[in-house]
Protein backbone atom coordinates (compact mmCIF):
# COMPACT_ATOMS: atom_id res chain seq x y z
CA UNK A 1 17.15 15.21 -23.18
CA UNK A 2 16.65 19.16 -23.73
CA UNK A 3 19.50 21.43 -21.84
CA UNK A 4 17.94 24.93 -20.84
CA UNK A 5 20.21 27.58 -19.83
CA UNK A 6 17.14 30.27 -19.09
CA UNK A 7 17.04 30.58 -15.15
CA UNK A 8 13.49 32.28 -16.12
CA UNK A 9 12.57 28.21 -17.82
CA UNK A 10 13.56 26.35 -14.79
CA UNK A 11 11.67 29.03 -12.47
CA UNK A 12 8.30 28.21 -14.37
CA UNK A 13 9.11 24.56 -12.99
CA UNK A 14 8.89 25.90 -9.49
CA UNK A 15 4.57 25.61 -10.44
CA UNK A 16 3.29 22.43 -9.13
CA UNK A 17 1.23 22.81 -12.11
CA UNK A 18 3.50 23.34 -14.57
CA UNK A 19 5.47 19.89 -13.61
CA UNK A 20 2.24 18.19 -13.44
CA UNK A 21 1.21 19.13 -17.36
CA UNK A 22 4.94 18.14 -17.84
CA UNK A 23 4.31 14.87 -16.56
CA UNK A 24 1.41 14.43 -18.78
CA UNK A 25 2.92 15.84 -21.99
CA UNK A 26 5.54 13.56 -21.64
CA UNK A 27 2.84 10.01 -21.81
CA UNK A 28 1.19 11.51 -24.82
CA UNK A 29 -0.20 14.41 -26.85
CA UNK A 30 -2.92 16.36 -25.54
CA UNK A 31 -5.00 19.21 -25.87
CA UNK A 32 -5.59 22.36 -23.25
CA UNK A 33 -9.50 20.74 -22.76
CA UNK A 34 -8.14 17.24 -22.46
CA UNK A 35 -5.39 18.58 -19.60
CA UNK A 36 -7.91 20.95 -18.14
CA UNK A 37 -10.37 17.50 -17.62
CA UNK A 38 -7.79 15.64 -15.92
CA UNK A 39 -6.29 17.94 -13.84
CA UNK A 40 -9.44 19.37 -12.95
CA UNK A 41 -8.69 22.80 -13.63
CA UNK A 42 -10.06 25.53 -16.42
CA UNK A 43 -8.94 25.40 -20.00
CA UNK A 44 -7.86 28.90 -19.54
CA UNK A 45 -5.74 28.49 -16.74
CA UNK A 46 -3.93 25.91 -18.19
CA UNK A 47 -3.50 27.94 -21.83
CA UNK A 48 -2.11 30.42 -19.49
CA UNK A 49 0.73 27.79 -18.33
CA UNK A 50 1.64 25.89 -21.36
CA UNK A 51 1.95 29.71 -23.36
CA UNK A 52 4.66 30.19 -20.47
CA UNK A 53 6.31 27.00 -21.18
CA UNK A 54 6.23 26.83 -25.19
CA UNK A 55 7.75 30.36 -25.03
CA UNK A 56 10.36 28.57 -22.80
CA UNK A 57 11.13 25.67 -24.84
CA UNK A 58 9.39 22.85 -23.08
CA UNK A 59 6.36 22.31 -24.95
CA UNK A 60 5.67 21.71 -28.08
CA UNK A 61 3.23 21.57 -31.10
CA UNK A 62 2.69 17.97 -31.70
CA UNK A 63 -0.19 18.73 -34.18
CA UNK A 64 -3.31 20.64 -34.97
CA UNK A 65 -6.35 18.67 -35.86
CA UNK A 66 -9.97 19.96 -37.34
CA UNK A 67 -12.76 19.42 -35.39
CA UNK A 68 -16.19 21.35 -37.00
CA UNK A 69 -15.74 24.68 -37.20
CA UNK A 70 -12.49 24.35 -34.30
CA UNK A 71 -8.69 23.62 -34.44
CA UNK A 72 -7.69 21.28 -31.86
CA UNK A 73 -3.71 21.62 -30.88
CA UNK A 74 -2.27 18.98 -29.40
CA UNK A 75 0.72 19.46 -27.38
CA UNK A 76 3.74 17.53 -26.43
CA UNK A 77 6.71 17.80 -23.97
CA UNK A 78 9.62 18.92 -25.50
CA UNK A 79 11.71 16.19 -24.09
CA UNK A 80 11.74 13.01 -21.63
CA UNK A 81 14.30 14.90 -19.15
CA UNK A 82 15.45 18.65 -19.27
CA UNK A 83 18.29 19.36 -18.14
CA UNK A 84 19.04 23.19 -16.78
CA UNK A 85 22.60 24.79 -16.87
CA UNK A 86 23.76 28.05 -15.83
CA UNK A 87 26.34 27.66 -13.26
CA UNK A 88 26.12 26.71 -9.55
CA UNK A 89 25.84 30.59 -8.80
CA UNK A 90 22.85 30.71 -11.19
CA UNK A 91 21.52 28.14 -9.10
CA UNK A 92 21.48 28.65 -5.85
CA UNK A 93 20.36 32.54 -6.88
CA UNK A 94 17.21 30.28 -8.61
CA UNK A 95 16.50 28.33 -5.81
CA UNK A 96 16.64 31.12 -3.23
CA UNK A 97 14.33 33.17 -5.10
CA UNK A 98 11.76 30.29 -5.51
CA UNK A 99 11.90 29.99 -1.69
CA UNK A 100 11.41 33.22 -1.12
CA UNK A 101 8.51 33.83 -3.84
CA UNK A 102 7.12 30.66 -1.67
CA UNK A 103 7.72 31.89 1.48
CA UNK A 104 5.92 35.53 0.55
CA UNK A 105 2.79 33.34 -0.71
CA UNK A 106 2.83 31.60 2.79
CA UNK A 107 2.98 35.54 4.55
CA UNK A 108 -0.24 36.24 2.27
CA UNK A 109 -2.14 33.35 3.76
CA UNK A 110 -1.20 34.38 7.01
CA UNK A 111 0.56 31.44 7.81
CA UNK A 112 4.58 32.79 7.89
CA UNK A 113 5.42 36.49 9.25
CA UNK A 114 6.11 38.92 5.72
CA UNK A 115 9.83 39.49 4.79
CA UNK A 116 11.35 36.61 6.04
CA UNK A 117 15.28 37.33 6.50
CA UNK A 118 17.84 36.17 3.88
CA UNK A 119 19.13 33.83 6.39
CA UNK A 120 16.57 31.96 6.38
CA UNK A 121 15.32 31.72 2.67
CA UNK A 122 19.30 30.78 2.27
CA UNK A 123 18.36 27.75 4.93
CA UNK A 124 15.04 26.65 3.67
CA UNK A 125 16.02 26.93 -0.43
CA UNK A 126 19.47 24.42 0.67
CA UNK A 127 17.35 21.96 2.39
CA UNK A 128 15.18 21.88 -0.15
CA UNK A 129 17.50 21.12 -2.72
CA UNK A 130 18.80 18.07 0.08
CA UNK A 131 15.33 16.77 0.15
CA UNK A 132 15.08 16.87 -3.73
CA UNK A 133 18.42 15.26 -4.01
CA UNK A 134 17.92 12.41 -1.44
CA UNK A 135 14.47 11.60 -2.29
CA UNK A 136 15.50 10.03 -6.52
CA UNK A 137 12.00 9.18 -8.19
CA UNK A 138 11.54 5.59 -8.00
CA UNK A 139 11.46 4.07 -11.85
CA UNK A 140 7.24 3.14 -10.35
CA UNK A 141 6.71 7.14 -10.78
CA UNK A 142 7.53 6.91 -14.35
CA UNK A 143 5.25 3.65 -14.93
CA UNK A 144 2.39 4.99 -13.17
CA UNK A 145 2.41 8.35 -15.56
CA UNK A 146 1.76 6.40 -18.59
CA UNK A 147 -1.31 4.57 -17.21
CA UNK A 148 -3.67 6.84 -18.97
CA UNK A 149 -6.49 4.80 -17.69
CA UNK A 150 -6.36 6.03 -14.24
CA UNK A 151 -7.23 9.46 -12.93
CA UNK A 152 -4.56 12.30 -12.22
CA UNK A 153 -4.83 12.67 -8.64
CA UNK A 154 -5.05 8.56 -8.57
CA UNK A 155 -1.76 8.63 -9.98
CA UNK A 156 -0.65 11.23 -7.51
CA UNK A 157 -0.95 9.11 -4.44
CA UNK A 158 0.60 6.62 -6.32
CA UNK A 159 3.60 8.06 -7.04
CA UNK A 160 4.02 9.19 -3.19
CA UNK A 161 3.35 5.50 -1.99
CA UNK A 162 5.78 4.07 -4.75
CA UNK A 163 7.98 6.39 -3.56
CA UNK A 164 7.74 4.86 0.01
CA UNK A 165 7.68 1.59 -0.74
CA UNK A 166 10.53 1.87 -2.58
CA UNK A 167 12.89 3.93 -0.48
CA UNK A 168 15.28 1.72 1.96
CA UNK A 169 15.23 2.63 5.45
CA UNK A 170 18.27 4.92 5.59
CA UNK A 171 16.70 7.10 3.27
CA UNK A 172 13.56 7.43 4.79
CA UNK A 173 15.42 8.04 7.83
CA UNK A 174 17.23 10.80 6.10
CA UNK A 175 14.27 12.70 4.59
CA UNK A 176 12.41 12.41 7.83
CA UNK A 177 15.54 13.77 9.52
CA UNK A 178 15.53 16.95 6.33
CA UNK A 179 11.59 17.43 6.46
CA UNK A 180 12.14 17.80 10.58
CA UNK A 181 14.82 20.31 10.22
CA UNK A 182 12.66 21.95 7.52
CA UNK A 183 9.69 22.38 9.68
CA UNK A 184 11.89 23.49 12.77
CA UNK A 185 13.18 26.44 10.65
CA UNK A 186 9.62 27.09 8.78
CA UNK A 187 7.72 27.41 12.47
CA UNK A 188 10.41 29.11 13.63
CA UNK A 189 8.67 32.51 10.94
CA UNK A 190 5.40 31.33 11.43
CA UNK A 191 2.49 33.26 12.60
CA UNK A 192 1.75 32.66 16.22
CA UNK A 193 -1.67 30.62 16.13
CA UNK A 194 -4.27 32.91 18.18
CA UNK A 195 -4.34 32.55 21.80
CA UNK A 196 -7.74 30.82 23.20
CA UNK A 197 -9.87 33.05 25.09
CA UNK A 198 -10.80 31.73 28.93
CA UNK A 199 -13.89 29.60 29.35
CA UNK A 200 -15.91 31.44 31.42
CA UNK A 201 -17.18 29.91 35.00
């Protein structure tokens, strides 16, 4: 276990991304090439993430290696759980600026209307953290990101149908009940769909 008191480390975790190499660099060493194959992204945009999170603390140098005329680094996690503390405060000022970094991607896609009001950002970051704290990862998540013979996206929809399989029915009942309230407050700042035109007779 690694404690980070950085709010800027535990923002870089808001990146789907950024978990995901996580996940990996936690099964085994690997280089930027190897992660770029399985993720299915481009070597540079993943040197771009793990320079964020090495600066951060939460990768490592596991070891360079000579291949030709090339050094290979391999990268590691920097720990099997991080743990991030700087005050409830700290917190909730984290998680309301993730939502609202979120919620301004969503206005660029023209899905949600631009500035959304602090009232709701407040709303959508706390159920968030409900969902998060409901919804514990099953010990299957863990077991299914050290099978390094099956794909990354494999794995993915895995880990979401561990997750169901595993959950009794009061907490399914409860994150269905979160993910509705969620959605209610989420459509409630969406972008009105556009009106179909008349057929004409």
């Amino acid at each position: 276990m690694k404690t980070i008191k950085d709010p800027k480390a535990f923002e870089l975790l808001a990146d789907g991304t950024r978990r995901n190499i996580i996940y990996l660099l936690r099964v085994k060493e690997m280089t930027v090439s190897q992660i770029a194959a399985d993720m299915g992204l481009t070597a540079q945009a993943i040197y771009h993430h793990i320079r964020k999170m090495k600066a951060a603390g939460m990768v490592d140098v596991a070891r360079e290696e000579r291949v030709g005329h090339f050094i290979e680094t391999y990268y590691r996690s920097a720990a099997e759980t991080f743990m991030f503390s700087h005050g409830e405060a700290g917190k909730k000022q984290t998680e309301e600026e993730m939502t609202k970094q979120a919620l301004e991607g969503l206005a660029k896609l023209g899905l949600v209307k631009p500035s959304p009001s602090k009232d709701v950002i407040s709303k959508v970051a706390r159920l968030m953290t409900k969902i998060d704290s409901c919804c514990k990862t099953s010990d299957w998540v863990e077991k299914i990101h050290q099978m390094p013979d099956v794909g990354y996206f494999v794995r993915q929809n895995m880990s979401e149908f561990a997750h169901l399989l595993s959950e009794d029915d009061e907490h399914f009942e409860n994150h269905i009940k979160l993910k509705k309230e969620l959605r209610s407050i989420l459509l409630s700042c969406a972008v009105e769909p556009p009106k179909a035109k008349p057929k004409k007779k």
